[in-house]
Protein backbone atom coordinates (compact mmCIF):
# COMPACT_ATOMS: atom_id res chain seq x y z
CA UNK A 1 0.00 0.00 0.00
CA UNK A 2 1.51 3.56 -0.82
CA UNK A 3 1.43 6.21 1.66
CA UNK A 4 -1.35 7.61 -0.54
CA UNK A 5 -3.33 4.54 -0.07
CA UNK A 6 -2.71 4.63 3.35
CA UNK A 7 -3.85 8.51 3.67
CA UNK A 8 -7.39 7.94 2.18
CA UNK A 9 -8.10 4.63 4.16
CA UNK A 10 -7.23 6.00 7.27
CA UNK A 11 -10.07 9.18 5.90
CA UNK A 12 -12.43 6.52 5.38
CA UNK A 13 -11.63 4.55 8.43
CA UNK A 14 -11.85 7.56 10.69
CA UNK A 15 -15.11 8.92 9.50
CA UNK A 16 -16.34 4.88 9.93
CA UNK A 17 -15.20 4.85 13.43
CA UNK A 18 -16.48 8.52 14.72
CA UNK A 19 -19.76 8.55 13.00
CA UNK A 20 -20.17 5.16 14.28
CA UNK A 21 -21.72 3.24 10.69
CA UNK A 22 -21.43 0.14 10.39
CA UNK A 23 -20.03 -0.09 6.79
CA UNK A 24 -18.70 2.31 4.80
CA UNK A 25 -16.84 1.31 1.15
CA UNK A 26 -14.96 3.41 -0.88
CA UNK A 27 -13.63 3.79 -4.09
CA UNK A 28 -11.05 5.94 -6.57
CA UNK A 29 -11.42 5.89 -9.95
CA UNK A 30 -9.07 7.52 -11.76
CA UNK A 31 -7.63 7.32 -15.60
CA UNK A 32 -4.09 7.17 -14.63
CA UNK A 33 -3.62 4.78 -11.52
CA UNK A 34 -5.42 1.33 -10.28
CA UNK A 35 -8.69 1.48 -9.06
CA UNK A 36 -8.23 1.94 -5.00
CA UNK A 37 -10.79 0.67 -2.93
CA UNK A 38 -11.65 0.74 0.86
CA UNK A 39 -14.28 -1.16 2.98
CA UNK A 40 -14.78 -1.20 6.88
CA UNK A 41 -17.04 -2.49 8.77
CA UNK A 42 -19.19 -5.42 8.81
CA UNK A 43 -22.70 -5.80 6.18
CA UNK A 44 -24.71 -6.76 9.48
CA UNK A 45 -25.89 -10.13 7.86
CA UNK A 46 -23.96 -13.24 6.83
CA UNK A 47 -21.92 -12.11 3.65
CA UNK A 48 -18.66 -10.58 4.35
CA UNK A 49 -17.94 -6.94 3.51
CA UNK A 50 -16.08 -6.51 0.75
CA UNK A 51 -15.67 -3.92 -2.53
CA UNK A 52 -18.30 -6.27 -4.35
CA UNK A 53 -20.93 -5.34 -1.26
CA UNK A 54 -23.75 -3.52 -2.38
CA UNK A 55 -25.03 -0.66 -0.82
CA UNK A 56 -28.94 1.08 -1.58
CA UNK A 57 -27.36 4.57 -3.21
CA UNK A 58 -30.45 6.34 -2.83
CA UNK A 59 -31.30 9.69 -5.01
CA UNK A 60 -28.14 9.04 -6.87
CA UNK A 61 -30.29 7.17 -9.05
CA UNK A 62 -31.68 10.02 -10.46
CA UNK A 63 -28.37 11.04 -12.55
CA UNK A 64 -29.25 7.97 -14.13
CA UNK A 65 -33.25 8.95 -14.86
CA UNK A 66 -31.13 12.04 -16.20
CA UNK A 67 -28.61 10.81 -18.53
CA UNK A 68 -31.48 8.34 -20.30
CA UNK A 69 -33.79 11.27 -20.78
CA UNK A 70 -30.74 12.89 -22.61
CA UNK A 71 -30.32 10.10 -24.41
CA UNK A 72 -33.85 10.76 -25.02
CA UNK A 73 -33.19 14.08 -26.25
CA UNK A 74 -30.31 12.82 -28.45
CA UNK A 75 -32.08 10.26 -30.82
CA UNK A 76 -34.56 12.54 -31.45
CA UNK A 77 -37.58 11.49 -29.35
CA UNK A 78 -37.75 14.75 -27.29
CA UNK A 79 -37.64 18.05 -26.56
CA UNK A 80 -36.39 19.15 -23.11
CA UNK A 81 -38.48 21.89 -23.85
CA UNK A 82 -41.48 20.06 -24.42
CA UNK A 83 -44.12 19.59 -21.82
CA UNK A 84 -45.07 16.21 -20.31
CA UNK A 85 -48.23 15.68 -21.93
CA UNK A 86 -46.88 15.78 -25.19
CA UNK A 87 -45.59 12.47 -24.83
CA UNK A 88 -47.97 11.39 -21.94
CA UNK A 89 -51.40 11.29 -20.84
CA UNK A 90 -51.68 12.60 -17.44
CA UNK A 91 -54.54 13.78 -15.32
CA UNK A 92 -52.27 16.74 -13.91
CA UNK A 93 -49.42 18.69 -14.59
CA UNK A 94 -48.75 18.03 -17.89
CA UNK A 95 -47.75 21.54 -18.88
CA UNK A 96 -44.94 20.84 -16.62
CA UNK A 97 -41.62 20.51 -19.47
CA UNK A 98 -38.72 18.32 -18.96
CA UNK A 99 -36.32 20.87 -18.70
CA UNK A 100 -37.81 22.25 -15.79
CA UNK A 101 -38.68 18.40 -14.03
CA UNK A 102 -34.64 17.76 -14.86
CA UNK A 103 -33.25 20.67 -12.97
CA UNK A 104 -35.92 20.63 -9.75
CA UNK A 105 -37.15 23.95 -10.78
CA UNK A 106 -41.25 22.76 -12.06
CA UNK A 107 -42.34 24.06 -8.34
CA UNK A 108 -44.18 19.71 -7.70
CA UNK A 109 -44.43 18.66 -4.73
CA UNK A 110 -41.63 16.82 -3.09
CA UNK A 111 -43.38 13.06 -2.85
CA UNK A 112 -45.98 11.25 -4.97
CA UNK A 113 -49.47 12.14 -2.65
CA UNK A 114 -49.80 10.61 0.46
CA UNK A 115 -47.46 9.40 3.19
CA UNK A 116 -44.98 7.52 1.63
CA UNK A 117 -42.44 7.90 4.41
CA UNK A 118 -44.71 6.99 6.93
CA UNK A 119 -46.45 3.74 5.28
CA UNK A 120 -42.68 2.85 2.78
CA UNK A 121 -45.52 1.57 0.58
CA UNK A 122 -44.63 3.30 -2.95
CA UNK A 123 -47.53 3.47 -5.92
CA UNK A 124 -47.37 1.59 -8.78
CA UNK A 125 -47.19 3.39 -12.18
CA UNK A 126 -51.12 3.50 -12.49
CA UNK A 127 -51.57 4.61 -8.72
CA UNK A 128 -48.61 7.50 -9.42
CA UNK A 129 -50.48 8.63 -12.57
CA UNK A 130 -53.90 8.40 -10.98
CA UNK A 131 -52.84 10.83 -8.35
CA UNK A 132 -51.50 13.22 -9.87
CA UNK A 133 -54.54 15.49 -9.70
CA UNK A 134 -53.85 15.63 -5.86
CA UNK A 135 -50.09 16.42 -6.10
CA UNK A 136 -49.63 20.06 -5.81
CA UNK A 137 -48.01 22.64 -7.62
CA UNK A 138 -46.06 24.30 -4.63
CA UNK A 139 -44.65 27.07 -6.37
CA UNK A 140 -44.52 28.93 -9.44
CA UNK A 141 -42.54 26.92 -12.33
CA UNK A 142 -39.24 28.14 -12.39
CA UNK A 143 -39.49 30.55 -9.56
CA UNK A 144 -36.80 29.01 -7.72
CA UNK A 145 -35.22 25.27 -6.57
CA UNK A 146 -37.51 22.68 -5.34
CA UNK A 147 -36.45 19.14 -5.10
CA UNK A 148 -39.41 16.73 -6.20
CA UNK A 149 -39.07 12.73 -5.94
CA UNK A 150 -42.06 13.13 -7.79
CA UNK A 151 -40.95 15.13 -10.59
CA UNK A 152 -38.10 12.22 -11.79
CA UNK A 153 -40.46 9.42 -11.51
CA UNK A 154 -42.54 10.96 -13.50
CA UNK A 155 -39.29 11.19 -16.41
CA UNK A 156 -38.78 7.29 -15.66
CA UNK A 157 -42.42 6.75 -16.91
CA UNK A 158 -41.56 8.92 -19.74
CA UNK A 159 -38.51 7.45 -20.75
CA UNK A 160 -39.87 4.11 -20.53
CA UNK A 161 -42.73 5.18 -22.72
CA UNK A 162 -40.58 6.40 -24.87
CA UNK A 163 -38.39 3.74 -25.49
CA UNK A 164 -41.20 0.99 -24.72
CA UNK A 165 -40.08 -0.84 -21.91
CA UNK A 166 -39.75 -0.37 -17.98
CA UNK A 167 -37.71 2.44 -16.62
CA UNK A 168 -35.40 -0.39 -14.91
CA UNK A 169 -35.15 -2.76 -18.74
CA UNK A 170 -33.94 0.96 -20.20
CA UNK A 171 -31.47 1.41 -17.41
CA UNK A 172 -29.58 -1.95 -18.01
CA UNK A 173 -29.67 -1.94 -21.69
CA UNK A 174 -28.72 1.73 -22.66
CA UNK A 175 -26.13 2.19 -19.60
CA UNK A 176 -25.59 -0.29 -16.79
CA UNK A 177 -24.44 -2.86 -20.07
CA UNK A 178 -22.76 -0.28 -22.01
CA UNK A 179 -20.35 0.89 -18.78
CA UNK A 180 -20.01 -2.35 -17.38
CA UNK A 181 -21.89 -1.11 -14.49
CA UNK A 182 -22.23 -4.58 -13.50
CA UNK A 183 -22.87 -4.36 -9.60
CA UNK A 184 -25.52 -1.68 -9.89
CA UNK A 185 -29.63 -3.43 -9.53
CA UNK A 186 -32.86 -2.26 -9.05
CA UNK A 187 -32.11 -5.36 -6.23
CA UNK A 188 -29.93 -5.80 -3.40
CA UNK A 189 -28.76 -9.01 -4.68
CA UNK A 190 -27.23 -11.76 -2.81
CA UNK A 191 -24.30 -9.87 -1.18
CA UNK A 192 -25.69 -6.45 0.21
CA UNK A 193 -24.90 -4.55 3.12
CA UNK A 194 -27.92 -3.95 5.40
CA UNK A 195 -29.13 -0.61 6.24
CA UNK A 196 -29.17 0.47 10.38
CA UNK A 197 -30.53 3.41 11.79
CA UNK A 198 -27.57 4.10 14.67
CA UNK A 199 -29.27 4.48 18.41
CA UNK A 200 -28.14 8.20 18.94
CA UNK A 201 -27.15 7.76 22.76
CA UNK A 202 -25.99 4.05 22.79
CA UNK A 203 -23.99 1.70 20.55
CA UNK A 204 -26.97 0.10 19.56
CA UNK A 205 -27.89 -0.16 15.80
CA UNK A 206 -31.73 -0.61 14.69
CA UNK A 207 -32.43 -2.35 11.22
CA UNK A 208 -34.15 -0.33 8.70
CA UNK A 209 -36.78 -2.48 6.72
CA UNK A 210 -35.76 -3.11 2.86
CA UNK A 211 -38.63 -1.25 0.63
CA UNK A 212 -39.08 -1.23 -2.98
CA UNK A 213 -39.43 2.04 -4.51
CA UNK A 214 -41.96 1.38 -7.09
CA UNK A 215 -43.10 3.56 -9.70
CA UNK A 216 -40.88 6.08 -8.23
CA UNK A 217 -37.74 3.81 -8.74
CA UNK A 218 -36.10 6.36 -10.72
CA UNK A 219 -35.66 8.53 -8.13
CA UNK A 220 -33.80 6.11 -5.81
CA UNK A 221 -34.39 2.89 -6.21
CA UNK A 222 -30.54 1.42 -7.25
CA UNK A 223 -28.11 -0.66 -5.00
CA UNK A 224 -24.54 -0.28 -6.30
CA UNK A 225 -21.30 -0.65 -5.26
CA UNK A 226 -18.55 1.66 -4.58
CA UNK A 227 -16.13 0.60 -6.99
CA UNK A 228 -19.35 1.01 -10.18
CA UNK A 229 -20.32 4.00 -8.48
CA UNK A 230 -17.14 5.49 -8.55
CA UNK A 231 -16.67 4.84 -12.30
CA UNK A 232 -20.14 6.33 -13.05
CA UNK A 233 -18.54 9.31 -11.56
CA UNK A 234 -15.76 9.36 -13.49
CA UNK A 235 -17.59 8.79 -16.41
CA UNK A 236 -20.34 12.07 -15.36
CA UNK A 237 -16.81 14.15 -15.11
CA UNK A 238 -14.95 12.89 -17.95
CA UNK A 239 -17.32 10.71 -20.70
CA UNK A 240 -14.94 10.44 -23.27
CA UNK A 241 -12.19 8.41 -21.37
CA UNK A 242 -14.81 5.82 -20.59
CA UNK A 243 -17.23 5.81 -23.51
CA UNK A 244 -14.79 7.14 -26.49
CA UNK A 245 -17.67 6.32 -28.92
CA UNK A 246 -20.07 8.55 -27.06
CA UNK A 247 -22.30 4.70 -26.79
CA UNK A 248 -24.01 6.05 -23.80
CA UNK A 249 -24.14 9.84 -24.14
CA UNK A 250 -22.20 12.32 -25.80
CA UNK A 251 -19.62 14.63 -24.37
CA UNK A 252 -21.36 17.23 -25.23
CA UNK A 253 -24.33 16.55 -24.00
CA UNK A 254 -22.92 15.73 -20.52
CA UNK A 255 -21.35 19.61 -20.62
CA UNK A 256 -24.81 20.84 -21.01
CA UNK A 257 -26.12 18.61 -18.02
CA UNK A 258 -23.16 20.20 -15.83
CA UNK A 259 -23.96 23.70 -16.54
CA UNK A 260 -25.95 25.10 -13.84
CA UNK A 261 -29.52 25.70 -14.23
CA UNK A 262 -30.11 27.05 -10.94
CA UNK A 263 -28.54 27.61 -7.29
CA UNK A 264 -29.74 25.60 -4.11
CA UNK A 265 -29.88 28.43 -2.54
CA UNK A 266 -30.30 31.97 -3.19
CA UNK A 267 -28.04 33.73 0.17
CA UNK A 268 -24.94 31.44 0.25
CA UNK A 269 -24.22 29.89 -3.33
CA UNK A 270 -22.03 27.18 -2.77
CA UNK A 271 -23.80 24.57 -4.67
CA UNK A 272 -25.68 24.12 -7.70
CA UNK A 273 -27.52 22.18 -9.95
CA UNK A 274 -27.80 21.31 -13.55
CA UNK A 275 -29.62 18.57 -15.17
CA UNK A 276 -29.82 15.94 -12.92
CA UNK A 277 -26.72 16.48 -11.47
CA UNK A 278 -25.59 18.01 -8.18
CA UNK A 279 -22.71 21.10 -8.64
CA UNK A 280 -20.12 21.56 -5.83
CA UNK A 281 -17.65 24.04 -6.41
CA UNK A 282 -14.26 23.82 -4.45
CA UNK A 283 -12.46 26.93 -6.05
CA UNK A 284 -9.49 27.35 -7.99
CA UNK A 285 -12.43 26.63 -10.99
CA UNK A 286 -12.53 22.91 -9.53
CA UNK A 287 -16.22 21.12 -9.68
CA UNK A 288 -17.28 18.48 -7.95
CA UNK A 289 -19.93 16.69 -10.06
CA UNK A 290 -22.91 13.65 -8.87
CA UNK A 291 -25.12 13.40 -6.38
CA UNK A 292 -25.52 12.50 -2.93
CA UNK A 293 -28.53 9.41 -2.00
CA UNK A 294 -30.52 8.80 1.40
CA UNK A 295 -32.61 5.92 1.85
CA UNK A 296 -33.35 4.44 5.31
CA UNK A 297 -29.96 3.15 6.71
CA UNK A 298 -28.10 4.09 3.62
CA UNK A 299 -25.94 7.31 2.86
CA UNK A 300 -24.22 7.51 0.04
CA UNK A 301 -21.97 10.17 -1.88
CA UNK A 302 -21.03 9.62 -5.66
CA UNK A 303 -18.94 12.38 -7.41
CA UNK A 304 -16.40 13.08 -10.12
CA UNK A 305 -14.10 15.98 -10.22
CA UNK A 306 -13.47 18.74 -13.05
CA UNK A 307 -9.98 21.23 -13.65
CA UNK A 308 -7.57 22.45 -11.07
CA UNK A 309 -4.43 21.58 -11.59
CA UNK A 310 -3.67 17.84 -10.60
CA UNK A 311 -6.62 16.93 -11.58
CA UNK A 312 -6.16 13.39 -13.63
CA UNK A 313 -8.44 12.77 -16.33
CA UNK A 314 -11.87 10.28 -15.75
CA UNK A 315 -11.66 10.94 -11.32
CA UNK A 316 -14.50 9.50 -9.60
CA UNK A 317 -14.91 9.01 -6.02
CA UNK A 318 -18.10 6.77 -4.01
CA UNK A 319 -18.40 6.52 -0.42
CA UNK A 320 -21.39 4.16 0.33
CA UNK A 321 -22.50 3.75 3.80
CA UNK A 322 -25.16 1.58 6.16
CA UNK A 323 -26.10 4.01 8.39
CA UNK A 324 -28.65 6.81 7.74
CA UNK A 325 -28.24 9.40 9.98
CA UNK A 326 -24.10 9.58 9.29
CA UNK A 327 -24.48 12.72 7.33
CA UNK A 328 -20.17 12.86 7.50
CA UNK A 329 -20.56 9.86 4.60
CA UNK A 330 -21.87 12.80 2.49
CA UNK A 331 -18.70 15.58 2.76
CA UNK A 332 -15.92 12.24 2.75
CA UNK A 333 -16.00 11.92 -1.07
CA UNK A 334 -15.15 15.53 -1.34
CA UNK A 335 -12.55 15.38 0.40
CA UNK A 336 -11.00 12.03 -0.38
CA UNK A 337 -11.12 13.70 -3.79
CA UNK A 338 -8.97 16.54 -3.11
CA UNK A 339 -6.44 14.54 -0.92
CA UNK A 340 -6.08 12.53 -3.92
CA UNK A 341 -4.93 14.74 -5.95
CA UNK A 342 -2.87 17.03 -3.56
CA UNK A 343 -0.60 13.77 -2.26
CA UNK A 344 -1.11 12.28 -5.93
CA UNK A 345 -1.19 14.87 -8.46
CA UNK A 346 -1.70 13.94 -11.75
CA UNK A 347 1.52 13.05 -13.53
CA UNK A 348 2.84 16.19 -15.52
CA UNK A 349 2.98 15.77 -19.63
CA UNK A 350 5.92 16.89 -21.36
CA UNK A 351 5.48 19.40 -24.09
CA UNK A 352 6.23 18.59 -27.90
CA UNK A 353 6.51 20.85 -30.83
CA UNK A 354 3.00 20.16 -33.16
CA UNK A 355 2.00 20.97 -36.63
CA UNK A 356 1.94 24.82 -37.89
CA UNK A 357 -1.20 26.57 -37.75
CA UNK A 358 -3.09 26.44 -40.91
CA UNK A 359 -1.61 29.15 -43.56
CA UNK A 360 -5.60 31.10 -43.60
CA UNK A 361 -5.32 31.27 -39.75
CA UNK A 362 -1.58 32.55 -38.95
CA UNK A 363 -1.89 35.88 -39.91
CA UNK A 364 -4.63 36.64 -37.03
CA UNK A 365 -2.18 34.91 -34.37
CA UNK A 366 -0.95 37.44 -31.69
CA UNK A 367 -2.33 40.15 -29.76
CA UNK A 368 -5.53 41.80 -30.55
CA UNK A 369 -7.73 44.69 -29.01
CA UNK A 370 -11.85 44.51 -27.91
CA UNK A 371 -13.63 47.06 -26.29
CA UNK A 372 -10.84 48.64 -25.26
CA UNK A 373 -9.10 45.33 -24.00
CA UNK A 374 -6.48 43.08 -25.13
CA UNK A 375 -6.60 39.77 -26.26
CA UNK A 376 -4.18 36.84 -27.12
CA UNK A 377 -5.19 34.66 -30.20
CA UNK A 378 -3.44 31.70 -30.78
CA UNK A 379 -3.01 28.17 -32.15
CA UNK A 380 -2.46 25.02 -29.65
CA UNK A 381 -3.58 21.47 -30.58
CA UNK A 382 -4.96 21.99 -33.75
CA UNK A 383 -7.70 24.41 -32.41
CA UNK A 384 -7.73 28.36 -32.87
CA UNK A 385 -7.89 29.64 -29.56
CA UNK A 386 -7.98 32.90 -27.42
CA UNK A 387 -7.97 34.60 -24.16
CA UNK A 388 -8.14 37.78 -22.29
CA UNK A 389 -4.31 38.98 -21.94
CA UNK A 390 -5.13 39.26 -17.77
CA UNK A 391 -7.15 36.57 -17.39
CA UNK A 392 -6.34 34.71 -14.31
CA UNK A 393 -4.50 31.38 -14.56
CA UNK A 394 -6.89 27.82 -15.23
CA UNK A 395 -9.77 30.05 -16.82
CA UNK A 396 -10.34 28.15 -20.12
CA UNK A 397 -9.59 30.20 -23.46
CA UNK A 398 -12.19 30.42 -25.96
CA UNK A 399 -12.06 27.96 -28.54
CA UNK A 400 -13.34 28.28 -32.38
CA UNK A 401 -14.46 25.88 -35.02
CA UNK A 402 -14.26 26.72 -38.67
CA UNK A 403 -17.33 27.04 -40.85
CA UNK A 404 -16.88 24.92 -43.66
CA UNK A 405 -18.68 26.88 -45.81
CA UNK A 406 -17.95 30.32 -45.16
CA UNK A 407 -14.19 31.27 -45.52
CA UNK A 408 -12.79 33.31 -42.72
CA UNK A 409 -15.75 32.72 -40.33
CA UNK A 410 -15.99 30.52 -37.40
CA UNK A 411 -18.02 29.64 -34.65
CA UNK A 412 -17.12 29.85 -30.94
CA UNK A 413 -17.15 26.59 -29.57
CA UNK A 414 -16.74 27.22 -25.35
CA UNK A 415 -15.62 29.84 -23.36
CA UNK A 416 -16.57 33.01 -23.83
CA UNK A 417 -18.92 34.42 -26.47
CA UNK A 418 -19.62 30.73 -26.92
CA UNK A 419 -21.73 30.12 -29.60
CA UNK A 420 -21.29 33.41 -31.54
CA UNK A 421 -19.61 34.04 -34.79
CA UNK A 422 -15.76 35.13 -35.30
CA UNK A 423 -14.93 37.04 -38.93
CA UNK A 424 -12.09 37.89 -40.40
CA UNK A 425 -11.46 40.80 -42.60
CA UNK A 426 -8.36 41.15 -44.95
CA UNK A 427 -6.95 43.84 -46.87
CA UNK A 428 -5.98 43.72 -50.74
CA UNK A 429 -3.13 41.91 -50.02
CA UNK A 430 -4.56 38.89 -47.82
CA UNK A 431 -3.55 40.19 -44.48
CA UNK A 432 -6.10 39.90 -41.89
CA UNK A 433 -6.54 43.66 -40.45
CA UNK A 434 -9.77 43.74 -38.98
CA UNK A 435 -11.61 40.71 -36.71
CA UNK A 436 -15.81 41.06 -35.48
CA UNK A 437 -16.15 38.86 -32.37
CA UNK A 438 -20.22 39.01 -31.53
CA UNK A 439 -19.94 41.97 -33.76
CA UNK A 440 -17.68 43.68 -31.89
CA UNK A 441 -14.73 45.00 -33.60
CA UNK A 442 -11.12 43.95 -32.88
CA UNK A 443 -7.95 46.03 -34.35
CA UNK A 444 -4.36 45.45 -33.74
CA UNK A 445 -4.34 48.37 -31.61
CA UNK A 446 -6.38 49.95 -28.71
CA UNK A 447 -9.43 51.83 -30.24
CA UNK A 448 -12.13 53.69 -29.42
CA UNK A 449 -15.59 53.04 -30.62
CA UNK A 450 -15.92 56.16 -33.02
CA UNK A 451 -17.44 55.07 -35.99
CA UNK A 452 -15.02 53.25 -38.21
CA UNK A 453 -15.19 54.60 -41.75
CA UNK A 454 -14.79 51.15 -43.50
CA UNK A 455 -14.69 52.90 -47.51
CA UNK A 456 -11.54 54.62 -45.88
CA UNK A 457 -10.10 52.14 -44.52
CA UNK A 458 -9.26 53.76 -40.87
């Protein structure tokens, strides 16, 4: 075992031993070392603990709901945009769009109606549907943040429809098979840890009773274990290492799902959420990315990490746990994650001379002026790039596509002004002299915005 090994299971072991749960397992997935795993405890039955335990993981099931609407959204069969009852016949709430069901923002209720919590008895998909009339609409949609159980088991019906099976056939063919997500059920299986809820003033530890989800299985109905949990993770931070044929979902389309749609909390915004997935930022413009899941005597904390520097490519952390009320099982994947890469940085990769930039793009390499600020355009990795002469160190440059057919325009790809069109403008003799960004103008030299007298020339 290395000393870094040694660091994060003695994390794991102390938050085990102070919060007093009776498992916890762990696991590191990261491109560029072995997968480390770390499991304490005992699984309070007759199986032995171990990394192929599984644990219940809770609402991180719902990244999963997410990423097969998307898919959804991909082949064509939706709209994020569209409301429910486009695709659905419902009694209630069918103006209600995906978009706004994906991000928690449609204002439904938290739970399907009734006490769910008090009986553990979940609806079927008929008894969900039928009560929907009494559900409420607690706020306006997209007034403000409102997590709703409801909300994503009403997408698992819709995906299901959609694809015309059950939510949980969907799951295993379009993603459990495809990642090799091969611990992760809608069942506890033979060899799973069992869930306690920990006596607060004695040692004692009360078993929770095993329930079955239902109809509202997409919201937290999965049993995993830590070493698939941490690779779904990695693969919600970094899709292309793991599916390099975009099988499962596009890289793309997992950027849009990390960009926040809304904060958790409008006085202290220190987390976030997109579609489907839980945003933690740690500074330094480092994301933490997943979800955390509760179910009775479970805990469990599933997140990949984004940029800093250190940061290795496809990092995914899990910490599952048997005890409900052990809310420390929810901050140790965080920072598990950033011991990792402080003691274990990822390994630094030389630089080597490339290709030229393409003869139509050199003459617009350099330093450029925008509004009266200065700007750096250059060429690294085959893409036409640029950045704000001060910007701060880690900020990610703009990046620009070619249109294929429209010489000397292209399209901003990411960063800033993403999106919006970059043209060139040369003089008789095929220099570039004059750039619009967004239609703003950009000289070799600071300007003011007088009106430019283009028939001059100056």
């Amino acid at each position: 075992m290395t000393g870094v090994d040694d660091r994060l299971s003695r994390m794991v072991r102390t938050v085990q031993a102070q919060a007093r749960v009776p498992a916890v397992s762990a696991a590191l997935h990261r491109a560029d070392r072995p997968l480390w795993t770390c499991a304490v405890g005992g699984t309070g039955n007759d199986t032995e603990l171990g990394p192929g335990t599984r644990f219940r993981i809770g609402s991180v099931t719902k990244t999963f709901t997410a990423v097969l609407t998307l898919q959804c959204r991909d082949d064509g069969l939706l709209d994020l945009d569209d409301p429910l009852d486009r695709h659905l016949d419902l009694p209630a709430h069918g103006g209600l769009t995906v978009r706004r069901l994906l991000s928690h923002t449609a204002g439904l209720q938290r739970e399907p109606y009734g006490d769910v919590w008090d009986t553990l008895r979940a609806p079927d998909v008929d008894g969900l549907v039928a009560d929907l009339a009494r559900a409420e609409r607690v706020l306006p949609p997209g007034r403000r943040y409102h997590y709703s159980n409801l909300g994503m088991a009403l997408l698992g019906r819709l995906v299901g429809h959609l694809r015309g099976g059950t939510w949980a056939e969907v799951l295993a063919e379009r993603v459990l098979t495809p990642l090799g997500l091969a611990g992760t059920s809608v069942t506890p299986g033979p060899y799973a840890a069992t869930g306690f809820l920990v006596d607060a003033y004695s040692d004692e530890a009360h078993p929770e009773p095993p329930t079955d989800f239902g109809a509202v299985g997409p919201a937290a109905q999965l049993w995993s274990t830590a070493s698939d949990m941490a690779r779904w993770a990695a693969f919600l931070a970094d899709p292309a290492a793991l599916d390099p044929a975009g099988a499962v979902l596009a890289p793309a389309t997992l950027d849009e799902m990390r960009w926040p749609a809304t904060v958790t909390d409008e006085t202290l915004w220190a987390g976030g959420f997109g579609l489907g997935l839980i945003l933690v930022p740690q500074g330094k413009r480092i994301m933490h990315v997943g979800h955390d899941g509760a179910m009775p005597g479970f805990l469990a904390g599933v997140y990949g990490r984004r940029g800093g520097e250190g940061t290795p490519g496809a990092m995914g952390v899990a910490v599952l746990g048997s005890s409900g009320t052990a809310g420390e099982v929810l901050d140790l994947p965080h920072r598990l994650l950033a011991a990792a890469v402080e003691h274990d940085p990822a390994d630094i990769t030389p630089w080597r001379p490339g290709p030229p930039a393409p003869e139509g793009v050199r003459g617009l390499l350099g330093r450029w002026w925008g509004e009266g600020f200065e700007y750096v355009f250059s060429w690294h990795g085959g893409e036409l790039r640029a950045r704000g002469a001060d910007d701060p160190a880690g900020k990610p440059p703009s990046v620009f596509v070619p249109l294929p057919d429209r010489p000397d325009v292209f399209r901003t790809l990411s960063g800033r002004e993403a999106g919006e069109l970059l043209r060139l403008t040369r003089d008789e003799h095929g220099t570039v002299v004059r750039m619009h960004w967004a239609t703003y103008r950009f000289t070799r030299h600071q300007e003011t915005f007088e009106r430019y007298d283009f028939r001059a020339g100056s």
